[in-house]
C-alpha atoms as a PDB file:
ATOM      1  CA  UNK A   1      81.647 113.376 106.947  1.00  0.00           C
ATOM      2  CA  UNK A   2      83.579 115.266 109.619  1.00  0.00           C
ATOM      3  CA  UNK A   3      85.888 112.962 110.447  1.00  0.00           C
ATOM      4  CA  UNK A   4      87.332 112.212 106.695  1.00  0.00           C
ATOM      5  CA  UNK A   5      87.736 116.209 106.738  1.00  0.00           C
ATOM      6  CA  UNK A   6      88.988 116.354 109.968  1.00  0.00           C
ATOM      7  CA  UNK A   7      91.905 113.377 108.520  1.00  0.00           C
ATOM      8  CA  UNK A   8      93.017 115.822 106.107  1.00  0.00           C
ATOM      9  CA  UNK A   9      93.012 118.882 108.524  1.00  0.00           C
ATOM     10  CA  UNK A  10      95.297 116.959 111.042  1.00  0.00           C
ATOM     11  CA  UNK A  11      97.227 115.754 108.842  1.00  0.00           C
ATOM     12  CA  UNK A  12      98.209 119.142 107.863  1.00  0.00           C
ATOM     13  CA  UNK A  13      99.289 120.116 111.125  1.00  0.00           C
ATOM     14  CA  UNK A  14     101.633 117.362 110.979  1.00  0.00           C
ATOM     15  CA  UNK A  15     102.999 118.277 107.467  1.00  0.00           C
ATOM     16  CA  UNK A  16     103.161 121.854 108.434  1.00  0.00           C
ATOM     17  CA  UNK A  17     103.201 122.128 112.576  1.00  0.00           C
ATOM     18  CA  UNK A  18     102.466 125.546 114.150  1.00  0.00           C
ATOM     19  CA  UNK A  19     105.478 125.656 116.017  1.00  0.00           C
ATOM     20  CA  UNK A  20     107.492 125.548 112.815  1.00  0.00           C
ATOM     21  CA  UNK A  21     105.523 127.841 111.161  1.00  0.00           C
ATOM     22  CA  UNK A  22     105.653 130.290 114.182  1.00  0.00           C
ATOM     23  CA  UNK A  23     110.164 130.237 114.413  1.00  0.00           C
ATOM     24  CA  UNK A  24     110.155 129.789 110.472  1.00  0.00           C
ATOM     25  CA  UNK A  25     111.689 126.373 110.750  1.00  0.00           C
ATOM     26  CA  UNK A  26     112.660 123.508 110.760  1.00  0.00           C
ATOM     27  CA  UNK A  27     109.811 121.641 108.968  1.00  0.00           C
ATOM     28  CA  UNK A  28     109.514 118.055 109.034  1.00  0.00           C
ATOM     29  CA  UNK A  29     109.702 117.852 105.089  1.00  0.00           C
ATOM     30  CA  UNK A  30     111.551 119.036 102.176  1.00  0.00           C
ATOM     31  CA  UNK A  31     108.542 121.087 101.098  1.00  0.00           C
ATOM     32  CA  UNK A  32     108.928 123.170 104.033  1.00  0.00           C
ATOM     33  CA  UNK A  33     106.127 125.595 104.753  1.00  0.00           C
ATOM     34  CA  UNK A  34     104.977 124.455 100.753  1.00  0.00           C
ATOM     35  CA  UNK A  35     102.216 122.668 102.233  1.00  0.00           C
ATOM     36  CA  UNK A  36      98.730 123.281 101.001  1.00  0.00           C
ATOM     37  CA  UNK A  37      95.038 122.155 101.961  1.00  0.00           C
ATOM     38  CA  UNK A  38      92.930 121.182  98.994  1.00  0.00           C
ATOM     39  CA  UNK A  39      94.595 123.429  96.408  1.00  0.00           C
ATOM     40  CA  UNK A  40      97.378 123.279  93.788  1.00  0.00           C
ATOM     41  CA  UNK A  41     100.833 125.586  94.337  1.00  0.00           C
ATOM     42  CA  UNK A  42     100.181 129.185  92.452  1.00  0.00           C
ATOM     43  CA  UNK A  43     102.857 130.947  90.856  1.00  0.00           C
ATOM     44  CA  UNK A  44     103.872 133.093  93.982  1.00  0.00           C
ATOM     45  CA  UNK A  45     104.333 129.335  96.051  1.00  0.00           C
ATOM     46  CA  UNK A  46     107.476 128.793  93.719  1.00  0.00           C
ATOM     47  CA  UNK A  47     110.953 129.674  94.541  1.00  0.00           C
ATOM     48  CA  UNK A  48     112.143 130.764  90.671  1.00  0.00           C
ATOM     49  CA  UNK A  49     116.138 131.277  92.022  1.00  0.00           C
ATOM     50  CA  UNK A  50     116.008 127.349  92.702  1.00  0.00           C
ATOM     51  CA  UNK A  51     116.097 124.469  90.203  1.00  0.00           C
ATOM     52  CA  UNK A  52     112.953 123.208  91.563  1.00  0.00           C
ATOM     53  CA  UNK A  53     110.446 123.928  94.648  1.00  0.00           C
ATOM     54  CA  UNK A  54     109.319 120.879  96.904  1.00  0.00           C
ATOM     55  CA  UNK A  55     105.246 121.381  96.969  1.00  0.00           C
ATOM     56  CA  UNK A  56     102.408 119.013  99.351  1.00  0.00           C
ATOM     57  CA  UNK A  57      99.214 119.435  98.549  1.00  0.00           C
ATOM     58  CA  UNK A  58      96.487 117.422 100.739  1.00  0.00           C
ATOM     59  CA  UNK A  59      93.069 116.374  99.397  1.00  0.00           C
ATOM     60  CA  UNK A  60      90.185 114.162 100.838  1.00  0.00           C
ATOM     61  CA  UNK A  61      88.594 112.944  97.333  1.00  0.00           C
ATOM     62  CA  UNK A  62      86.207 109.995  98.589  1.00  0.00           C
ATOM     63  CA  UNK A  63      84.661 109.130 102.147  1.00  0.00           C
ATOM     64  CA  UNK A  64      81.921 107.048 102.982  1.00  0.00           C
ATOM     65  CA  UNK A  65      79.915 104.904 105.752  1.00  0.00           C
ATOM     66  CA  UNK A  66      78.630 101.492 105.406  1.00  0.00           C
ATOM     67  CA  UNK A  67      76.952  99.326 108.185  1.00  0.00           C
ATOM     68  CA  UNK A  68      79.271  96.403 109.426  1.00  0.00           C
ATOM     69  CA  UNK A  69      76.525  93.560 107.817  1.00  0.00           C
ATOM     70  CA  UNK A  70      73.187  93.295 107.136  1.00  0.00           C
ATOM     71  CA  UNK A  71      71.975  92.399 110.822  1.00  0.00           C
ATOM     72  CA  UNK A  72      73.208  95.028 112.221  1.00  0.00           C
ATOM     73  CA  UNK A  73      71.637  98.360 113.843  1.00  0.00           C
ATOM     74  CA  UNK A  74      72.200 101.756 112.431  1.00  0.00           C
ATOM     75  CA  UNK A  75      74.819 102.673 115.227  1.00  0.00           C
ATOM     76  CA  UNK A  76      77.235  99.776 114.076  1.00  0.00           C
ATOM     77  CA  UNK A  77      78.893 101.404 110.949  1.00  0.00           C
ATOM     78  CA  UNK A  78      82.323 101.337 109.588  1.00  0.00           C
ATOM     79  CA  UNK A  79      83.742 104.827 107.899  1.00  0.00           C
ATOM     80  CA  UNK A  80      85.904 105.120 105.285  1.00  0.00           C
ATOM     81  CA  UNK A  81      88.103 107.799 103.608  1.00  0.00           C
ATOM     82  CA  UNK A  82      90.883 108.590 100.947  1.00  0.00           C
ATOM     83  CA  UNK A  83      93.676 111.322 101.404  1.00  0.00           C
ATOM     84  CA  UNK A  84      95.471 111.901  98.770  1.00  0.00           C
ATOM     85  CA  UNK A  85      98.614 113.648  99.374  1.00  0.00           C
ATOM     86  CA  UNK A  86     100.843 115.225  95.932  1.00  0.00           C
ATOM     87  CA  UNK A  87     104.273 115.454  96.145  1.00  0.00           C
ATOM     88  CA  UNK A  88     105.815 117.423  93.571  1.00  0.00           C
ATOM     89  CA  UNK A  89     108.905 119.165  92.232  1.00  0.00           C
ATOM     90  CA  UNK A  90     107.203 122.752  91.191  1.00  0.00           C
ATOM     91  CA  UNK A  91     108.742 124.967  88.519  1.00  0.00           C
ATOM     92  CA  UNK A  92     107.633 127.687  86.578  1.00  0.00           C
ATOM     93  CA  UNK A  93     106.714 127.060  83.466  1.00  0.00           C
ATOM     94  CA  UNK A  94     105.298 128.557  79.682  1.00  0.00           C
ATOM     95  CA  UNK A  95     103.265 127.276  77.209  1.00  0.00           C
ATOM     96  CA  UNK A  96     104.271 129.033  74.319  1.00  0.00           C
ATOM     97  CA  UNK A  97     104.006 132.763  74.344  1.00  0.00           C
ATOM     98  CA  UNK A  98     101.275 132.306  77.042  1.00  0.00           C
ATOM     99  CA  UNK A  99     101.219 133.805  81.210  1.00  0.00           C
ATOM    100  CA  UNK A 100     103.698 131.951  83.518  1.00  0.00           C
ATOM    101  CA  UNK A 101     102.065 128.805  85.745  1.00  0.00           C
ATOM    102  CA  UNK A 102     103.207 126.744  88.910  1.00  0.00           C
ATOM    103  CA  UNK A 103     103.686 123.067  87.138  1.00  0.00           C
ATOM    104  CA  UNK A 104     105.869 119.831  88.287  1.00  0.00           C
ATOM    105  CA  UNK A 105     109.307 119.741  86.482  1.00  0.00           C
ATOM    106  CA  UNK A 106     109.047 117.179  83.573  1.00  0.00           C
ATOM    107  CA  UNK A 107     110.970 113.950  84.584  1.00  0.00           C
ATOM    108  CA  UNK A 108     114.361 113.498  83.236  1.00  0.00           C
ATOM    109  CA  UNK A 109     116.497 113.965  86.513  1.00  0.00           C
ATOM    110  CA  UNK A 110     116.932 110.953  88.492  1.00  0.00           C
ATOM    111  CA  UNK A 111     118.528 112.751  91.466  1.00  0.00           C
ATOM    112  CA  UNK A 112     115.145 114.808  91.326  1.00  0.00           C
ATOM    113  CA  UNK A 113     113.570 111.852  91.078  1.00  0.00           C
ATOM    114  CA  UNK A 114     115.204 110.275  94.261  1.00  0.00           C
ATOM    115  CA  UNK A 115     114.036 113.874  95.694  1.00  0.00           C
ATOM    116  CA  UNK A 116     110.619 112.992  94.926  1.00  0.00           C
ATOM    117  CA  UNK A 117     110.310 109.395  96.253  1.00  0.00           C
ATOM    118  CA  UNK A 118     112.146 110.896  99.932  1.00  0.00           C
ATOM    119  CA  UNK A 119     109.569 113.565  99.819  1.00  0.00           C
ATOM    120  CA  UNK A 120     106.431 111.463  99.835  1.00  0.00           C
ATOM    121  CA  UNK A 121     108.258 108.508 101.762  1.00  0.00           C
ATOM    122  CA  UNK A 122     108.825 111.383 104.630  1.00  0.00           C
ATOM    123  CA  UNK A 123     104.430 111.929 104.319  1.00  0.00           C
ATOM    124  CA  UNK A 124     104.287 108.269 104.866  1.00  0.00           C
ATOM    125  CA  UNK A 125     106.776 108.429 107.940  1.00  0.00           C
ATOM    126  CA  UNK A 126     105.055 111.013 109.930  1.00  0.00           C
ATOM    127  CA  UNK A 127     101.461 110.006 109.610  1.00  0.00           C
ATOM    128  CA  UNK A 128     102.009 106.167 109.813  1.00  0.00           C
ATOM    129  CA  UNK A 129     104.516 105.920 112.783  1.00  0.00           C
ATOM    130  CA  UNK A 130     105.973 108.716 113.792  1.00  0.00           C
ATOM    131  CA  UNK A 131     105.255 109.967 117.011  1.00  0.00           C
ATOM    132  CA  UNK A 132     104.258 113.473 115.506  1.00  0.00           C
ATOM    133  CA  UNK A 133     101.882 111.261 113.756  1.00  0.00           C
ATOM    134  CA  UNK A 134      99.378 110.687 117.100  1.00  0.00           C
ATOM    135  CA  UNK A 135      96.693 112.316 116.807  1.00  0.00           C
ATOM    136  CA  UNK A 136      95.901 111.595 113.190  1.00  0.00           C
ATOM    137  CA  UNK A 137      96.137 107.716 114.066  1.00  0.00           C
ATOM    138  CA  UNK A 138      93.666 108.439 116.549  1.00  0.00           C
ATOM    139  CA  UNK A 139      91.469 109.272 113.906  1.00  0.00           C
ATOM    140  CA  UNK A 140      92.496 106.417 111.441  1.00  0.00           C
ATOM    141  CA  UNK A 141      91.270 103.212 112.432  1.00  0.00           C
ATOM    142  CA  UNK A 142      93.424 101.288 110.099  1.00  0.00           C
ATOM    143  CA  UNK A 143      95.740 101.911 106.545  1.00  0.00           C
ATOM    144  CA  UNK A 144      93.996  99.329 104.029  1.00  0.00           C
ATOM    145  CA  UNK A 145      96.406 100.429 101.568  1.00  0.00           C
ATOM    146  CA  UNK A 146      98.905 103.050 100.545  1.00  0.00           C
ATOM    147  CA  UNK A 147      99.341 103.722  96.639  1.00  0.00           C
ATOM    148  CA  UNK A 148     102.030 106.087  95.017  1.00  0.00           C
ATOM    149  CA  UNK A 149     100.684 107.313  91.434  1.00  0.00           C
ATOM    150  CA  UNK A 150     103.132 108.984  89.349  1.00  0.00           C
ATOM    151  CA  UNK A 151     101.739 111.432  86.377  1.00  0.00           C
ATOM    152  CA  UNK A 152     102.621 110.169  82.724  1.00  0.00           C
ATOM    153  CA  UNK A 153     101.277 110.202  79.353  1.00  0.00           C
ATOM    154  CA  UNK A 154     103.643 107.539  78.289  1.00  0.00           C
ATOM    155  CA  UNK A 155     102.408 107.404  74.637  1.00  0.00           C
ATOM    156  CA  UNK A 156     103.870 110.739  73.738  1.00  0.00           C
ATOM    157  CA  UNK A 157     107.188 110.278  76.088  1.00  0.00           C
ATOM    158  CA  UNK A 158     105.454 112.715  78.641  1.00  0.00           C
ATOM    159  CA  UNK A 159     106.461 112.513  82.232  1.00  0.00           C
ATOM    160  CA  UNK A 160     106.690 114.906  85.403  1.00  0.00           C
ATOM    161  CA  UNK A 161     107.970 115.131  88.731  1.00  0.00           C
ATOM    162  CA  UNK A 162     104.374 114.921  90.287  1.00  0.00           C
ATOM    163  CA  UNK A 163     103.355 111.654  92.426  1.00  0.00           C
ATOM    164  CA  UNK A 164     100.236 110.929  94.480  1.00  0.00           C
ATOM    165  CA  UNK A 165     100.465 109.028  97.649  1.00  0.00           C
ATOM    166  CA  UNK A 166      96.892 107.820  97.943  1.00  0.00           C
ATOM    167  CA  UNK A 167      95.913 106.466 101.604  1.00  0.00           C
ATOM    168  CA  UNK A 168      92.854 104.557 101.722  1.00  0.00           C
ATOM    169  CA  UNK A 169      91.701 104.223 105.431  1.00  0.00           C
ATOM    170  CA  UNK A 170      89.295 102.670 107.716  1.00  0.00           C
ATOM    171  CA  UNK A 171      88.059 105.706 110.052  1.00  0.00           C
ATOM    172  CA  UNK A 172      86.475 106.468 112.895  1.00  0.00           C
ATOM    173  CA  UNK A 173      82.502 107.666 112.189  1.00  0.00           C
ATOM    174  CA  UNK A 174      81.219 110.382 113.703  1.00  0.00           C
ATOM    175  CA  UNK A 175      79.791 110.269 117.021  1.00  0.00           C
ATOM    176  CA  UNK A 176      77.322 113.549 117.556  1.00  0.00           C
ATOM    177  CA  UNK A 177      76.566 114.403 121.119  1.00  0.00           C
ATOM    178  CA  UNK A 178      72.793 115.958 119.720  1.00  0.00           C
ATOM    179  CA  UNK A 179      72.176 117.225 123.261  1.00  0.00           C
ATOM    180  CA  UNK A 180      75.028 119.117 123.770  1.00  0.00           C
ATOM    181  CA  UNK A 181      75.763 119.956 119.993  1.00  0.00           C
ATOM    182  CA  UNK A 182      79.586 120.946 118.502  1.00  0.00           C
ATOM    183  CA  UNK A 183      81.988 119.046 117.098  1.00  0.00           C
ATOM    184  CA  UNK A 184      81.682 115.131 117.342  1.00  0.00           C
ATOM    185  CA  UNK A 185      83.961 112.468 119.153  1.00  0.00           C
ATOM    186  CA  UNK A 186      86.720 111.610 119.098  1.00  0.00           C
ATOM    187  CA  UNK A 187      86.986 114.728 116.436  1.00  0.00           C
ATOM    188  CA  UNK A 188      86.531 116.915 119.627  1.00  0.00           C
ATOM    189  CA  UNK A 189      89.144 115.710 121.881  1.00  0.00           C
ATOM    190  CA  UNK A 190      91.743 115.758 118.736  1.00  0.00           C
ATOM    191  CA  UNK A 191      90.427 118.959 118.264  1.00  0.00           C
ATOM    192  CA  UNK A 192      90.968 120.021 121.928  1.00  0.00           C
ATOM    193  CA  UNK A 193      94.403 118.359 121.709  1.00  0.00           C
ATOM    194  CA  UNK A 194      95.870 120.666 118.711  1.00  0.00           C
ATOM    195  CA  UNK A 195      98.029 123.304 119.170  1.00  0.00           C
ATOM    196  CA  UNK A 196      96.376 127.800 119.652  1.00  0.00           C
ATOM    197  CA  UNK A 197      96.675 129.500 116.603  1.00  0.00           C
ATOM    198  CA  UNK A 198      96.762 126.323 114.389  1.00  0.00           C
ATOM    199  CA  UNK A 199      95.339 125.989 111.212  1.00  0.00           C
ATOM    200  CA  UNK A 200      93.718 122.582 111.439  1.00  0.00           C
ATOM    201  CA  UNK A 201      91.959 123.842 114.660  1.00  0.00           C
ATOM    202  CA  UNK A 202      90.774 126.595 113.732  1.00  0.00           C
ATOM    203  CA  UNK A 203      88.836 125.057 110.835  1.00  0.00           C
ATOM    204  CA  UNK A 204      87.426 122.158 112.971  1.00  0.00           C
ATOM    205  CA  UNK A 205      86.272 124.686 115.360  1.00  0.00           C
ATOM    206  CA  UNK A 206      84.729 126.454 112.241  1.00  0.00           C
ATOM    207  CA  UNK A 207      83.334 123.598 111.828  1.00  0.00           C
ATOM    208  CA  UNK A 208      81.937 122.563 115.050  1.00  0.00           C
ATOM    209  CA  UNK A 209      80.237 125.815 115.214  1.00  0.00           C
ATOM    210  CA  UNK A 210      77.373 124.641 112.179  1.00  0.00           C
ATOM    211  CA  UNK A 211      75.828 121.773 115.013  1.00  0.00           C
ATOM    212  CA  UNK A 212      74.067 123.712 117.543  1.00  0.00           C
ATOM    213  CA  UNK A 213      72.942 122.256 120.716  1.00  0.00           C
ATOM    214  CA  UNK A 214      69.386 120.406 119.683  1.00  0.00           C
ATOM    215  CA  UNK A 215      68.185 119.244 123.799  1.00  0.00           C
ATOM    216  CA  UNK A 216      65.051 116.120 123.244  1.00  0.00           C
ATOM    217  CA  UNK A 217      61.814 117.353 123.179  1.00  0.00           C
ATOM    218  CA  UNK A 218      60.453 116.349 126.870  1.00  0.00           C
ATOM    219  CA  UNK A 219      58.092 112.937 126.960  1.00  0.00           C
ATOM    220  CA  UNK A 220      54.828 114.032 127.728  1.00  0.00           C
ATOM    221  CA  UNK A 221      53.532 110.400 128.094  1.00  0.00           C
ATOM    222  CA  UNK A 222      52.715 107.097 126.607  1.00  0.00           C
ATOM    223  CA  UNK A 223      49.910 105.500 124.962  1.00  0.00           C
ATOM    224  CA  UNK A 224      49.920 101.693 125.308  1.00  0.00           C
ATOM    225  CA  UNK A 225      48.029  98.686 124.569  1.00  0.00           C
ATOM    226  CA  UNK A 226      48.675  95.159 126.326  1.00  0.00           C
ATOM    227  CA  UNK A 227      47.327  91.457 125.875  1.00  0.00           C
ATOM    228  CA  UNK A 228      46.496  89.549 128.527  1.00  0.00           C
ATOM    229  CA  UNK A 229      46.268  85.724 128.854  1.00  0.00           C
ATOM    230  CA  UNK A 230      42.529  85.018 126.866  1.00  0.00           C
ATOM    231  CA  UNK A 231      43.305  87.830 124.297  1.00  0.00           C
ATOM    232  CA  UNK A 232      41.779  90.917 126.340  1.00  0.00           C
ATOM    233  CA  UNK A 233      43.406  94.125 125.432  1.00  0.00           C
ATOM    234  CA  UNK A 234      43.866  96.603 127.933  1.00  0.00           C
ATOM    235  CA  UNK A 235      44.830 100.455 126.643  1.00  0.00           C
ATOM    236  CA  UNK A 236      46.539 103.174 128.878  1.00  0.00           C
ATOM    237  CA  UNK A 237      48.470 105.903 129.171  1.00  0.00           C
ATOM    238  CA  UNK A 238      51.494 106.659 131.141  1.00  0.00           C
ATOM    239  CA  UNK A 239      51.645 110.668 132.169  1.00  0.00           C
ATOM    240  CA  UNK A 240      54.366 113.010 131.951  1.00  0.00           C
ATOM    241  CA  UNK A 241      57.628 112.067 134.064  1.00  0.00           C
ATOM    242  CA  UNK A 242      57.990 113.289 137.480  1.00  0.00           C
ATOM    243  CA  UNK A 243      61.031 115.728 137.045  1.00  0.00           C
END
């Protein structure tokens, strides 16, 4: 589905807006220009001089479409979709006498902690109702829920500055113009709508660029068969359309 990718891709420009990017600053979160679509933070994303490094990373794990009820026709379908969003305090860390890796600071800091919860509360903020947050409610039809997951493995006292905000969402399905091919609505207009030069449009338009135009074959005519009262059948044809 385009439009659960297309969630993800504004959502990014939110997180990380061109214009920021562009005068290096200021960014709407604490992670700054940290913000990464469908991937972890590498070891060159972390700032080793700091205690920690404030890290997004966005991800679009489940979509789906499902018709509204039984009775319906194939045109009345809801969409769904789940962004994840992580929110973590990055370090670098060793295992042993092994290579250096990008990992979320084990929990033990509850200042850091506080740091975490304002991090992912800000992601909340600017997709849900700020006004930053437009165009990726124009997507969104509806949040059904909002869940924060922390990372633990309580059983051996294991616990890290990493949490998941999970948004499950009604969506808007995808509405292909065949005819005139490209990106469908109301991806297009978002995608018209986001800034030159921006990440999240040039992917869409990446994207729009895999549905060529297909233009209907032309009707060359119809075959038909009608009753008339006392059962007689009468069978035709209707010719090609005057242009």
């Amino acid at each position: 589905m385009l439009a659960a990718e297309a969630v993800r891709l504004v959502a990014m420009e939110i997180l990380l807006p061109t214009a920021a990017q562009a005068a290096g600053g200021p960014y709407p979160t604490l992670a700054g220009a940290r913000v990464f679509d469908s991937r972890a933070p590498s070891l060159s994303d972390i700032d080793e001089e700091a205690e920690y490094t404030p890290v997004l990373s966005l991800y679009t794990p489940e979509s789906g479409v499902a018709l509204r009820g039984p009775l319906t026709d194939a045109g009345d379908a809801e969409a769904d979709a789940v962004l994840d969003v992580v929110s973590e305090l990055c370090i670098v860390a060793r295992d042993g006498d092994g290579p250096a890796f990008a990992d979320a600071m084990a929990d033990g800091d509850p200042s850091a902690r506080l740091v975490l919860a304002a991090l992912a509360s800000r992601v909340r903020y600017l997709l849900e109702f700020s006004p930053a947050g437009l165009a990726w409610r124009r997507l969104v039809r509806r949040v059904i829920r909002v869940e924060n997951r922390t990372f633990a493995v309580p059983e051996y006292g294991l616990r890290w500055h990493r949490m998941t905000t999970r948004f499950h969402l009604s969506i808007r399905d995808d509405d292909f113009n065949v005819a005139a091919g490209g990106l469908p609505e109301p991806i297009r207009n978002v995608c018209d709508a986001l800034p030159d030069g921006s990440y999240a449009k040039a992917q869409l338009q990446a994207l729009g660029a895999h549905f060529a135009a297909e233009p209907p074959t032309a009707l060359a005519g119809m075959d038909f068969t009608a009753r008339i009262p006392g059962g007689t059948e009468i069978n035709g044809v209707v010719g090609t359309p005057k242009p």
